[in-house]
Protein backbone atom coordinates (compact mmCIF):
# COMPACT_ATOMS: atom_id res chain seq x y z
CA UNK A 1 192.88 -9.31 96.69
CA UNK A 2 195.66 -11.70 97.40
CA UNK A 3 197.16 -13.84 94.93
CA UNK A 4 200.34 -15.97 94.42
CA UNK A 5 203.20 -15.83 92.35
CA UNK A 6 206.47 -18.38 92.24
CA UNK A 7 205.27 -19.31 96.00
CA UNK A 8 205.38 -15.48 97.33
CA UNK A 9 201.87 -13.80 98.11
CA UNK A 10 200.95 -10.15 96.87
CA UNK A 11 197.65 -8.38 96.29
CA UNK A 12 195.95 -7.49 93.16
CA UNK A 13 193.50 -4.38 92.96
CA UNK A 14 190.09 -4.66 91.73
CA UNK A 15 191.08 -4.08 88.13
CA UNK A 16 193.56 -7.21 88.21
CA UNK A 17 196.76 -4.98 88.34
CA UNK A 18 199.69 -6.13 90.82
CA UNK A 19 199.67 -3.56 93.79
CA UNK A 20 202.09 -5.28 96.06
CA UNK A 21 204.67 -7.28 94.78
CA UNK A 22 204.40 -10.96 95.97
CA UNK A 23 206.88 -11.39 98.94
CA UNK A 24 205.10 -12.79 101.43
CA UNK A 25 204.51 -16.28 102.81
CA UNK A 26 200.78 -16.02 103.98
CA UNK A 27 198.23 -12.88 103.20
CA UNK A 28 194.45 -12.59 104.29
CA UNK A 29 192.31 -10.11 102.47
CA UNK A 30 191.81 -6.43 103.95
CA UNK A 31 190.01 -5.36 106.57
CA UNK A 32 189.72 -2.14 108.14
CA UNK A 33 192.26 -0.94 105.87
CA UNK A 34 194.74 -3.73 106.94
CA UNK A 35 195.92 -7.25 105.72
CA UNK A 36 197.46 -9.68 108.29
CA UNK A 37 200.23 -11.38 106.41
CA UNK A 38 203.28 -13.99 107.59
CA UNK A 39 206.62 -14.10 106.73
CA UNK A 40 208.16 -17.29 108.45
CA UNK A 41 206.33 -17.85 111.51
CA UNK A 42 205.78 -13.57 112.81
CA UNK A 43 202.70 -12.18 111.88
CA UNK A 44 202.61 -8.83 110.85
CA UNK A 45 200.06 -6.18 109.45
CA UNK A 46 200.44 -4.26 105.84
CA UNK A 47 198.59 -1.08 104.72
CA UNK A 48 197.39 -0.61 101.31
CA UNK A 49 200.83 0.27 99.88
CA UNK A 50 201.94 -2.58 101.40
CA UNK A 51 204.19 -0.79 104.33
CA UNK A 52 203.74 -2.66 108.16
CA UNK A 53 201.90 -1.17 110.18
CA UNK A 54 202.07 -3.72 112.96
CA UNK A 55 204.55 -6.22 113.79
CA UNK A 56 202.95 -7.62 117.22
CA UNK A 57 204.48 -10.48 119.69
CA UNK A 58 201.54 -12.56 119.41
CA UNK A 59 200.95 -16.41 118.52
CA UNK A 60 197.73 -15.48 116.60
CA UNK A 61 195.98 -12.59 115.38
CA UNK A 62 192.91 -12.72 113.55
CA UNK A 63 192.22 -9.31 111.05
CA UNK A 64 190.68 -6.49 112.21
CA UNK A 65 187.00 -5.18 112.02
CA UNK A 66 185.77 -2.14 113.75
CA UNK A 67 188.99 -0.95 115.19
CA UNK A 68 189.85 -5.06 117.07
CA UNK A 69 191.18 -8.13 116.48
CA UNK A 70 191.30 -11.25 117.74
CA UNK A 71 195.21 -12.20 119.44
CA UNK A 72 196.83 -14.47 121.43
CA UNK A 73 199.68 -13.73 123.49
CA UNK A 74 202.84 -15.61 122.92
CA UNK A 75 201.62 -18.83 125.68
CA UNK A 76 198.73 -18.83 123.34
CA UNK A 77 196.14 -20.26 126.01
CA UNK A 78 193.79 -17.56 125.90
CA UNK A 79 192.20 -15.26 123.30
CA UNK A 80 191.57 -11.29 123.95
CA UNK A 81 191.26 -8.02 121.49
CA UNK A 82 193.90 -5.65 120.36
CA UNK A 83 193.93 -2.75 118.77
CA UNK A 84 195.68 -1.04 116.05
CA UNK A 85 198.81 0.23 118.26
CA UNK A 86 199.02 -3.82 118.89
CA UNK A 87 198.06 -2.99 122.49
CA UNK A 88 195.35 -5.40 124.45
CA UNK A 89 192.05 -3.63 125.25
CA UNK A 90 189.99 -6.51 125.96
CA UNK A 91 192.90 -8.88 127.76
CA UNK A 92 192.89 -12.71 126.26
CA UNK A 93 190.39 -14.73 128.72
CA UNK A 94 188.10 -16.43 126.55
CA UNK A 95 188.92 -20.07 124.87
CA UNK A 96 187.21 -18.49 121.48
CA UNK A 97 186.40 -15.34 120.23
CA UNK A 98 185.59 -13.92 116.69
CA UNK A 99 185.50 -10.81 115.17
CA UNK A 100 183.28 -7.66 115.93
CA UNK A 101 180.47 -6.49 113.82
CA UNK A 102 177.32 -4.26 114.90
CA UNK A 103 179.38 -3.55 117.97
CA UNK A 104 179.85 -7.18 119.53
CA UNK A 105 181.70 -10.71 118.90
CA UNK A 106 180.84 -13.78 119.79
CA UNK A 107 183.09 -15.48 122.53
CA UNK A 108 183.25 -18.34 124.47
CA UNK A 109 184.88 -19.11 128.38
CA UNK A 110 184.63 -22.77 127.49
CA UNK A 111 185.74 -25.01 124.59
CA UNK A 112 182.15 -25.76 122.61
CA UNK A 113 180.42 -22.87 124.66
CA UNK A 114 177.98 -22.08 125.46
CA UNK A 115 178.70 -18.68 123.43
CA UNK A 116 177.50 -15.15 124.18
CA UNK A 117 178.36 -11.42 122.67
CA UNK A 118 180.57 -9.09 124.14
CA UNK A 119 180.73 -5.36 123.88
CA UNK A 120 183.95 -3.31 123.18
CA UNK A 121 184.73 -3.24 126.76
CA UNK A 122 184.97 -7.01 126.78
CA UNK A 123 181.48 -7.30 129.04
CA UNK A 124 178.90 -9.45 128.29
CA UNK A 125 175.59 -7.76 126.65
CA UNK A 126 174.07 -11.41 126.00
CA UNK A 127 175.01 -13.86 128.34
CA UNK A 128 176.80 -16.91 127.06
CA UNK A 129 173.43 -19.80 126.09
CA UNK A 130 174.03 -20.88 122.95
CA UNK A 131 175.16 -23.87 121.33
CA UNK A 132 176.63 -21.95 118.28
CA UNK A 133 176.56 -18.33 117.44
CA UNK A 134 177.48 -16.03 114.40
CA UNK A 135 178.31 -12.18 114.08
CA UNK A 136 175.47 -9.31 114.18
CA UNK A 137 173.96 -7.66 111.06
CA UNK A 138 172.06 -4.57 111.76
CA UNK A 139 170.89 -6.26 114.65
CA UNK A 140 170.07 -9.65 113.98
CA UNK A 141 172.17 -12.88 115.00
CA UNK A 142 171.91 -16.43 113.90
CA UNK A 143 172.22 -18.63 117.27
CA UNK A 144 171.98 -22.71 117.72
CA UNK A 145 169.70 -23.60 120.84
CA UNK A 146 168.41 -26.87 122.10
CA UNK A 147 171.48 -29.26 121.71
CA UNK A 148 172.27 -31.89 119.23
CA UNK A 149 168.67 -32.02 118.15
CA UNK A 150 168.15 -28.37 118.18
CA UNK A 151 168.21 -25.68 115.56
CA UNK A 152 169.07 -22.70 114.07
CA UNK A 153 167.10 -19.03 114.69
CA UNK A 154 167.77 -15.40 114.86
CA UNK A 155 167.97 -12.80 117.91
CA UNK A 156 167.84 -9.08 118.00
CA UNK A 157 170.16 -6.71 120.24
CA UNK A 158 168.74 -7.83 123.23
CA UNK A 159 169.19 -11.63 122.81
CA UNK A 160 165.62 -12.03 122.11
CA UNK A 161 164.57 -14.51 119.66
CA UNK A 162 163.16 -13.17 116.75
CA UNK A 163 163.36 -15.41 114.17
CA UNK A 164 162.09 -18.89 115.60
CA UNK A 165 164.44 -21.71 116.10
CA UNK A 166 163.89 -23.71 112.47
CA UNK A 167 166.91 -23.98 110.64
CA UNK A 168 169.24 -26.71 110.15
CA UNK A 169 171.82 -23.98 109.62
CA UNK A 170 171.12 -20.63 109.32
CA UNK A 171 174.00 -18.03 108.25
CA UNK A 172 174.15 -14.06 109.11
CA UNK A 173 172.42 -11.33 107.00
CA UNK A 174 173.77 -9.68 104.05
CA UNK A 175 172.34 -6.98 102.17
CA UNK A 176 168.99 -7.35 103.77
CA UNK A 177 168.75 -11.45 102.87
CA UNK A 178 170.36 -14.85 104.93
CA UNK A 179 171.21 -18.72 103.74
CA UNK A 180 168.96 -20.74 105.62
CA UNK A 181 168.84 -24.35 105.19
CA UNK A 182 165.35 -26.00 105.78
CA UNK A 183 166.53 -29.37 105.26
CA UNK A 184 163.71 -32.05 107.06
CA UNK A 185 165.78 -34.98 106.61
CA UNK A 186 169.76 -35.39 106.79
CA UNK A 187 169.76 -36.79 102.84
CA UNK A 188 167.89 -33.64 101.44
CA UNK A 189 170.23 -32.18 98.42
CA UNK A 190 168.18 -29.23 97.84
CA UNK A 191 167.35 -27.46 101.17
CA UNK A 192 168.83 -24.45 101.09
CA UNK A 193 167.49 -21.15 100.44
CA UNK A 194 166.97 -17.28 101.50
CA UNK A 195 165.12 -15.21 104.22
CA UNK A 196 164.30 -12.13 104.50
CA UNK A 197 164.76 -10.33 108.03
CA UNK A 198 160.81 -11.15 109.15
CA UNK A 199 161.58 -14.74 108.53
CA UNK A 200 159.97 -15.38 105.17
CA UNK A 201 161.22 -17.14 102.37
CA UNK A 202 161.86 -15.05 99.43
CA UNK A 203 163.94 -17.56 97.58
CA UNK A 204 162.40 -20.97 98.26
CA UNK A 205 164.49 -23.86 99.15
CA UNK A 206 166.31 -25.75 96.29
CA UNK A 207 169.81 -25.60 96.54
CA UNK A 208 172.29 -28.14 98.06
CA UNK A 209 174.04 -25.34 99.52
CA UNK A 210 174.13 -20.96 99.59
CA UNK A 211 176.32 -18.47 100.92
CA UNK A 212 175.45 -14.91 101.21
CA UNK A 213 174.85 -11.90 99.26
CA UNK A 214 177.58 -9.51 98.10
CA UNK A 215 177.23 -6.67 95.55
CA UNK A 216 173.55 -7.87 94.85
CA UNK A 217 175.07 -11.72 93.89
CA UNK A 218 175.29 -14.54 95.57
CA UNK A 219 177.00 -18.38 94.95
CA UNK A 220 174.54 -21.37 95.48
CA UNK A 221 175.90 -24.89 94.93
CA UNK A 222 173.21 -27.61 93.06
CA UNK A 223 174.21 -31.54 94.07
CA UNK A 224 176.88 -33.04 92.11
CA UNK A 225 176.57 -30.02 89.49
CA UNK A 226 178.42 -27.33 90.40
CA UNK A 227 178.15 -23.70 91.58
CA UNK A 228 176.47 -20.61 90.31
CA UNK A 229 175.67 -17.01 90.98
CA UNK A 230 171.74 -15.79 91.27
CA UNK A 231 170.38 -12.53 91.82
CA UNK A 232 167.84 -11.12 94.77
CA UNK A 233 165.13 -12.92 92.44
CA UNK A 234 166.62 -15.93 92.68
CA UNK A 235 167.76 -15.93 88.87
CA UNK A 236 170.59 -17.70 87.37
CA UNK A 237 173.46 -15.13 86.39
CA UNK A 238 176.33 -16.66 85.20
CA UNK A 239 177.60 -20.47 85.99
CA UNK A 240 180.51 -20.95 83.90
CA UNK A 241 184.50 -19.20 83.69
CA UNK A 242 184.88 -19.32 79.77
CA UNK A 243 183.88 -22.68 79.01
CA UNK A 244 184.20 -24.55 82.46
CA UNK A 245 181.35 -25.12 85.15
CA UNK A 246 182.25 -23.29 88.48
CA UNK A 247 182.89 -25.81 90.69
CA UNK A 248 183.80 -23.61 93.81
CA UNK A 249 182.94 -20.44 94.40
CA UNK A 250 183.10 -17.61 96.94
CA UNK A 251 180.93 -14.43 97.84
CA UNK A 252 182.06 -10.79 95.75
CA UNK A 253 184.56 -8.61 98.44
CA UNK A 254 184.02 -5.41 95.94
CA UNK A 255 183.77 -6.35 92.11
CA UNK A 256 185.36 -9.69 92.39
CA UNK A 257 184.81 -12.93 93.43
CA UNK A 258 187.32 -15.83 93.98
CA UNK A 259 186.14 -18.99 91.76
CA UNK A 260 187.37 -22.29 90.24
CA UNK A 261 186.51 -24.58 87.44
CA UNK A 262 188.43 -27.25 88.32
CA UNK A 263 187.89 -27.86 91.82
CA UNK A 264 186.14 -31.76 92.55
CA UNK A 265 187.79 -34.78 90.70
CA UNK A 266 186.32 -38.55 91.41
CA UNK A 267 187.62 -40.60 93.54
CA UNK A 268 187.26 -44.11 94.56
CA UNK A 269 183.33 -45.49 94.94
CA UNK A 270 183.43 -47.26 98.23
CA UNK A 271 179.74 -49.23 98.17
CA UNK A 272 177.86 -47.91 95.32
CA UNK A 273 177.85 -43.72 94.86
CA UNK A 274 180.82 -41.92 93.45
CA UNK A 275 182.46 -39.47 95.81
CA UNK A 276 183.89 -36.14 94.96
CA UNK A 277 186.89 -34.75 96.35
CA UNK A 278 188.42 -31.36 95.46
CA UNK A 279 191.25 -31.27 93.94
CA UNK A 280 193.84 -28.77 93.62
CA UNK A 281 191.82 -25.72 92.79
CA UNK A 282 192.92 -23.77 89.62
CA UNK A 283 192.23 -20.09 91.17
CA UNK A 284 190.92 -17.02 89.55
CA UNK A 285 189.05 -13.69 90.09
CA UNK A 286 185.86 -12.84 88.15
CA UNK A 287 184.06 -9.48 88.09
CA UNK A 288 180.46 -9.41 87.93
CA UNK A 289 179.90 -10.45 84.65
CA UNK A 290 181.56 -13.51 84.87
CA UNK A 291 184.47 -12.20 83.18
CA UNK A 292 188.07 -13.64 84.26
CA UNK A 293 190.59 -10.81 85.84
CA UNK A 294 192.93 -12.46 86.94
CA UNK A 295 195.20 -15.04 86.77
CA UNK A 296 197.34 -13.48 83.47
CA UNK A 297 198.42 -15.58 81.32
CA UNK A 298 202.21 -15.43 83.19
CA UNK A 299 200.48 -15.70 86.57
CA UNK A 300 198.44 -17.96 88.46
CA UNK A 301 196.27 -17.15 91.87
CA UNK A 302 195.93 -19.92 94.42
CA UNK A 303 194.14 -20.76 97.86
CA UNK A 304 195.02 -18.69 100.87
CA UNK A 305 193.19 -21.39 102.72
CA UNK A 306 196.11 -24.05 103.02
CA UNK A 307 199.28 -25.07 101.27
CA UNK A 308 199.00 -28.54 99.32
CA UNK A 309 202.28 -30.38 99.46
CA UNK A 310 203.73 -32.29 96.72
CA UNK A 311 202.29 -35.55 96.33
CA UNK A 312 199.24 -34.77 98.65
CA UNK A 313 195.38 -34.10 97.15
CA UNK A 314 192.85 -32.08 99.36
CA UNK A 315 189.74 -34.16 100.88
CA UNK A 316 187.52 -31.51 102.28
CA UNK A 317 183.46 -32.37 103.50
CA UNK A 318 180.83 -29.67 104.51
CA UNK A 319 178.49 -31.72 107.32
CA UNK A 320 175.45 -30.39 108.65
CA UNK A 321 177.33 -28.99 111.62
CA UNK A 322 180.87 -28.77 110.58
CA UNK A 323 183.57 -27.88 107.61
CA UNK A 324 186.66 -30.45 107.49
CA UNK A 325 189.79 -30.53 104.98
CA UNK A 326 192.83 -32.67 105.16
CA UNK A 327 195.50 -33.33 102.49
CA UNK A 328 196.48 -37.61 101.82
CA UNK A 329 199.14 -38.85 99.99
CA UNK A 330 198.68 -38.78 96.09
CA UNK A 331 197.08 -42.10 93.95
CA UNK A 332 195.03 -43.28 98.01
CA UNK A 333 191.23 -43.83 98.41
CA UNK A 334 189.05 -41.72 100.18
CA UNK A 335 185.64 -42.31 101.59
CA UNK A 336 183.18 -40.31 103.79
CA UNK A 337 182.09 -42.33 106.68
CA UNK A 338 179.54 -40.33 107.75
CA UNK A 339 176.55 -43.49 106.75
CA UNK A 340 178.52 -46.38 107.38
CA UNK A 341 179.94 -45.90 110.65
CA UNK A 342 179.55 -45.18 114.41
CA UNK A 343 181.78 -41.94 113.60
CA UNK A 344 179.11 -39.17 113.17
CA UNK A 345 181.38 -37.83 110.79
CA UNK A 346 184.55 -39.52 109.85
CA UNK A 347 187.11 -40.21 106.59
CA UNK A 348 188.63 -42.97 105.62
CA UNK A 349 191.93 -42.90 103.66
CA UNK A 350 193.22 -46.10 102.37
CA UNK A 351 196.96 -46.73 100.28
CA UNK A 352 195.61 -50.13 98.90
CA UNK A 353 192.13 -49.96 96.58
CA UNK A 354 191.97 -53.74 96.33
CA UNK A 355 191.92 -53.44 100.11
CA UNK A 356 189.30 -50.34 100.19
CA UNK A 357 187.12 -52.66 98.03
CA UNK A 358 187.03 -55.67 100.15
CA UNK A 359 186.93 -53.74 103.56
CA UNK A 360 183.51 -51.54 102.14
CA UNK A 361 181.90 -54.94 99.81
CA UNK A 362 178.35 -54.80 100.24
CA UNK A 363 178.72 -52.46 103.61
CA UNK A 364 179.22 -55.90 105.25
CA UNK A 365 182.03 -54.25 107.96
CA UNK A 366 181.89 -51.28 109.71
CA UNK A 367 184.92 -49.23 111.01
CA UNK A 368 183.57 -48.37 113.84
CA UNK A 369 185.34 -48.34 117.08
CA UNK A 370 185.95 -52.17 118.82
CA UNK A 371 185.18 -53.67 115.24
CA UNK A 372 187.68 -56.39 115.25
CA UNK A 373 188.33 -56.92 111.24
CA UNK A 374 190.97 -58.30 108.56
CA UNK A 375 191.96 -54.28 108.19
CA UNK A 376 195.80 -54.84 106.77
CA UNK A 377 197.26 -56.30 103.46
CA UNK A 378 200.84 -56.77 103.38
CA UNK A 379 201.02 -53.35 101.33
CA UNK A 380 198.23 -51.74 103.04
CA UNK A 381 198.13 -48.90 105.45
CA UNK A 382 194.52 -47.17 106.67
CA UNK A 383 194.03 -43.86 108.57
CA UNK A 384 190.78 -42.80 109.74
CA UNK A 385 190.14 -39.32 111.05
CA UNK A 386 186.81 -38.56 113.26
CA UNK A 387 185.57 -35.47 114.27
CA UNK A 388 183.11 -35.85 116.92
CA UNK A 389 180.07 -33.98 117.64
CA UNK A 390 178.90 -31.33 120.58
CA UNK A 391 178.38 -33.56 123.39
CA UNK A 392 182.14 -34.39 123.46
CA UNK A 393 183.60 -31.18 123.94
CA UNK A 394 184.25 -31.40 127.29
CA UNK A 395 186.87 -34.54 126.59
CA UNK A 396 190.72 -34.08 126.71
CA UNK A 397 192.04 -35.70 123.97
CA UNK A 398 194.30 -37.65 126.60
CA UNK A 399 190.76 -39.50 127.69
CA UNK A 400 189.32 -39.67 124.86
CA UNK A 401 191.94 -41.95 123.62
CA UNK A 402 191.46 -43.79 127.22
CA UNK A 403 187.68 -43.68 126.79
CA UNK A 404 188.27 -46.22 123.75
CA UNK A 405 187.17 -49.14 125.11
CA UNK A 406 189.05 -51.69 122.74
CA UNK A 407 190.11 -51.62 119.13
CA UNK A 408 190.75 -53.64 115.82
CA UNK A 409 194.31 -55.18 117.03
CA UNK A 410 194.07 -57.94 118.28
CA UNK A 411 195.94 -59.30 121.68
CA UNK A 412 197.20 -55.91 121.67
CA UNK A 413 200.35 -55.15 123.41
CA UNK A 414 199.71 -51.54 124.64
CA UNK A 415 202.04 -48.91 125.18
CA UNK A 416 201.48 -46.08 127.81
CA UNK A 417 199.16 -43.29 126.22
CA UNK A 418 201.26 -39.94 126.18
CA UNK A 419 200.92 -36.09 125.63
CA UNK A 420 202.66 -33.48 123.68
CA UNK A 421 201.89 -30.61 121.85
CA UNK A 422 202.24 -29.90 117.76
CA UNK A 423 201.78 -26.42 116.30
CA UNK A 424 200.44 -25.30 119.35
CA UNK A 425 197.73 -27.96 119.73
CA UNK A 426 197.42 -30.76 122.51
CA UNK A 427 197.94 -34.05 121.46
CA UNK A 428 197.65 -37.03 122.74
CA UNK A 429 199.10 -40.24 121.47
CA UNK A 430 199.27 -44.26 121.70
CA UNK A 431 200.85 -46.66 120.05
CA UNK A 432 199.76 -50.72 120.44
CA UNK A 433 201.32 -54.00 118.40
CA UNK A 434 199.05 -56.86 117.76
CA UNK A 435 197.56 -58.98 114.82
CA UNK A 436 194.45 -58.54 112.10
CA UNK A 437 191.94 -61.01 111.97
CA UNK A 438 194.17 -63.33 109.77
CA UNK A 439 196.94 -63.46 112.23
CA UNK A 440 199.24 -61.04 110.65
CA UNK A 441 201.03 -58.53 112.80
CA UNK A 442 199.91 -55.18 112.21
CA UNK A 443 200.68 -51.92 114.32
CA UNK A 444 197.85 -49.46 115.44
CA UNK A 445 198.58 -45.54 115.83
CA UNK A 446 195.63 -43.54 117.53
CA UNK A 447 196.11 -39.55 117.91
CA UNK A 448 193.77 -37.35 119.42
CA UNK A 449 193.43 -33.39 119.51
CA UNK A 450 191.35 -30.51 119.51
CA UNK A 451 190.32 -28.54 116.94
CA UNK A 452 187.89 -25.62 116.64
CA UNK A 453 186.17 -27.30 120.29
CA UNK A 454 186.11 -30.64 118.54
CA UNK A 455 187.67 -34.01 118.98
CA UNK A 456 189.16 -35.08 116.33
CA UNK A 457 190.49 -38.56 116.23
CA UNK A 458 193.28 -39.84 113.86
CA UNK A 459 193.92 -44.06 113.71
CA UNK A 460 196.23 -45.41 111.59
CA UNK A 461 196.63 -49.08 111.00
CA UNK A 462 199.58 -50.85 108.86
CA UNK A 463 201.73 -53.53 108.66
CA UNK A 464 204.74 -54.06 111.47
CA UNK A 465 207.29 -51.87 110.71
CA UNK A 466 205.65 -49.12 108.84
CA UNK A 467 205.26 -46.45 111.79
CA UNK A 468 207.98 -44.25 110.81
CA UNK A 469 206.60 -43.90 107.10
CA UNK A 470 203.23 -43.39 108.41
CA UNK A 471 203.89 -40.81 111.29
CA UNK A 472 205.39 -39.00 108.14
CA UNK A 473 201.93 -38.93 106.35
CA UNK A 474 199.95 -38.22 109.54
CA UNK A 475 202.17 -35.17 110.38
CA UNK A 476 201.96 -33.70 107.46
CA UNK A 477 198.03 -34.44 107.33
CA UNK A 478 197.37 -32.91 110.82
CA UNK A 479 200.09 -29.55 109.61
CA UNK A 480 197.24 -29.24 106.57
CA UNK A 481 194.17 -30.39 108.37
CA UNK A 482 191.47 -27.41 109.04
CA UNK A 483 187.95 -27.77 111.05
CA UNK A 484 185.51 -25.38 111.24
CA UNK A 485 181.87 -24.91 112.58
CA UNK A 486 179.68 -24.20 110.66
CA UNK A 487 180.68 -21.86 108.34
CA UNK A 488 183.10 -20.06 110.13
């Protein structure tokens, strides 16, 4: 398992005893025998003794399952299979591609899909038609069909649907049960529950979210509560690391799971309900008993996921089709959009709370797009981040910045929109001068890229004169920002 000490990664075994010394700047779990780790900005591969195995020219690499992995060559356009000599068996064509399991992996010629299953050969066995697709278990899939309004179901080897569309997300099969959520209405905090592989419910619906079974365990979250493990019954089995509540937790790999107790703080109410956000999680391994193994009292374990810069808290939201994190600056506000705007899912990060409180009063304002409102103080700077749904996938980010229509400045003076690329992703950026509502002059950045298929939409709005501070924040937001589908 990996952990970190004094900012170097190294792996623990099951029993909580260092194995490899911590010397490296990134490390994913094992897979196939192999870890992918980083040191600078080359990816490599380590056995279990922690020699490298594999020290590919690639710009990404995913790990290996079944004898594969996911790579990119150095251009990076394109994603294709490798194998463990680092050579490509399956060359990069597809726009995304996951890992293989039961003999296929999902892939995708096209940003958003549709998504089909390839073989080891790289030929399609079920023709790309879905919306959204996850990995085989003993023959079963979980696929998205029907669109935005569709839903989740299950198809066997031969792309036949098994398992009726129902689900408002439906995760793969583990140890002969699957995390379905039967939610009937977007506000439902207890909809998820189990299957078994005919479709029935064998642990009803009442949790506000599940992830799958490992080593006969498996973590449910309950609304503003907390996370704990339960049993193939359904039963409560432990909840708590010594004295704390879990508040995140992930499935067993072996006899440990990766959990934290300190994981959500409160932050700003912004009309009414207090928000969580997590925190900086305080990282440890338990064994199935609930028992901590690790960290030792001289060392501490945190996140592979993402590196949290001074000054900088973690926001992260799980919507019904989609997984977002971002890091903002230390001591700002942060609200989820997602029921008071025109975003369908969207944060709002705000320096000033006075501000936060009068832009949100009573709901009276909306941020959505071509709003024209009294946005800046004199000390205030806001940055909103979108990520927009399916039916946008097909948009550049260059015009979907031109696609906006109008925007909060007022008698803007706007500058040419303009491309470029950051770590590897297209970008596009524009940058207009204007007044607020009250006639001061305020400037308005708008970013747009791609993540994951997605649109995702960054505006920033200050006070003349502020840009070079707040490009600062905004880089270092995007460098830390991760979307997902799903639960991928």
């Amino acid at each position: 398992m990996p952990v970190m000490q004094n900012g170097k990664w190294g792996y623990i075994d099951q029993s909580g005893r260092v194995v490899i010394k911590p010397r490296f700047d990134k490390a994913g779990y094992f897979s196939d025998g192999w870890a992918k780790i980083q040191e600078g900005d080359k990816i490599a591969f380590i056995n279990r003794n922690g020699d490298t195995v594999l020290k590919p020219e690639l710009s990404d690499a995913g790990s290996f399952s079944e004898g594969l992995a996911t790579a990119s060559k150095p251009d990076g356009k394109k994603v294709g299979y490798i194998n463990k000599k680092g050579k490509f068996v399956i060359p990069p064509r597809f726009v995304e591609a996951y890992a293989f399991s039961d003999g296929k992996a999902v892939v995708a010629l096209k940003k958003r899909g549709p998504y089909g299953y390839i073989d080891k050969q790289g030929k399609f066995v079920i023709k790309p038609r879905f919306d959204a697709a996850f990995k085989f278990v003993r023959g079963l899939a979980p696929v998205h069909t029907g669109g935005f309004d569709g839903h989740w179901g299950y198809i066997d080897d031969s792309g036949k649907m098994v398992i009726k569309s129902q689900f408002a997300l439906a995760l793969p099969f583990s140890e002969g049960l699957a995390a379905v959520n039967m939610a009937k209405s977007f506000d439902d905090d207890h909809s998820w529950g189990y299957i078994n592989r005919k479709g029935k419910v064998v642990i009803k619906p009442r949790f506000n979210y599940a992830l799958s079974f490992s080593g006969g365990l498996a973590p449910v979250k309950y609304a503003d509560v907390g996370w704990e493990y339960i049993d193939k019954r359904g039963k409560g089995v432990f909840l708590r690391i010594g004295n704390k509540r879990i508040k995140i937790a992930e499935p067993f790999r072996g006899k440990l799971a990766r959990v934290s107790g300190e994981g959500y703080v409160n932050i700003n109410p912004s009309g009414g309900k207090m928000i969580q956000s997590p925190a900086r999680p305080d990282w440890a391994y338990i064994d199935k008993r609930g028992r901590k193994i690790w960290p030792h009292p001289q060392a501490s374990a945190a996140s592979k996921t993402s590196h949290v810069p001074n000054g900088f808290t973690v926001f992260t939201a799980r919507w019904p089709s989609a997984y977002f994190s971002i890091v903002y600056p230390d001591g700002w506000s942060a609200t989820d959009l997602k029921k008071r705007t025109g975003f369908i899912q969207g944060v709002s990060f705000v320096k000033n709370s006075r501000a936060s409180k009068k832009l949100y009063k009573s709901g009276k304002k909306s941020m959505s797009i071509g709003k024209k409102i009294d946005l800046v103080t004199d000390d205030n700077i806001i940055i909103n981040v979108s990520v927009q749904p399916h039916h946008l996938s097909d948009i550049t980010p260059k015009k979907f910045i031109e696609s906006m229509k109008s925007t909060v400045v007022n008698n803007p003076a706007d500058k040419s929109i303009r491309a470029y690329s950051y770590q590897g992703h297209p970008f596009a950026l524009r940058t207009i001068k204007g007044s607020d509502e009250s006639g001061r002059k305020v400037s308005s950045l708008q970013l747009a890229t791609k993540r994951r298929g997605r649109i995702v939409s960054l505006s920033a709005y200050m006070p003349a004169g502020s840009e070079k501070t707040t490009k600062t924040i905004i880089n270092t937001m995007i460098k830390n920002m991760k979307v997902g589908v799903g639960n991928k």
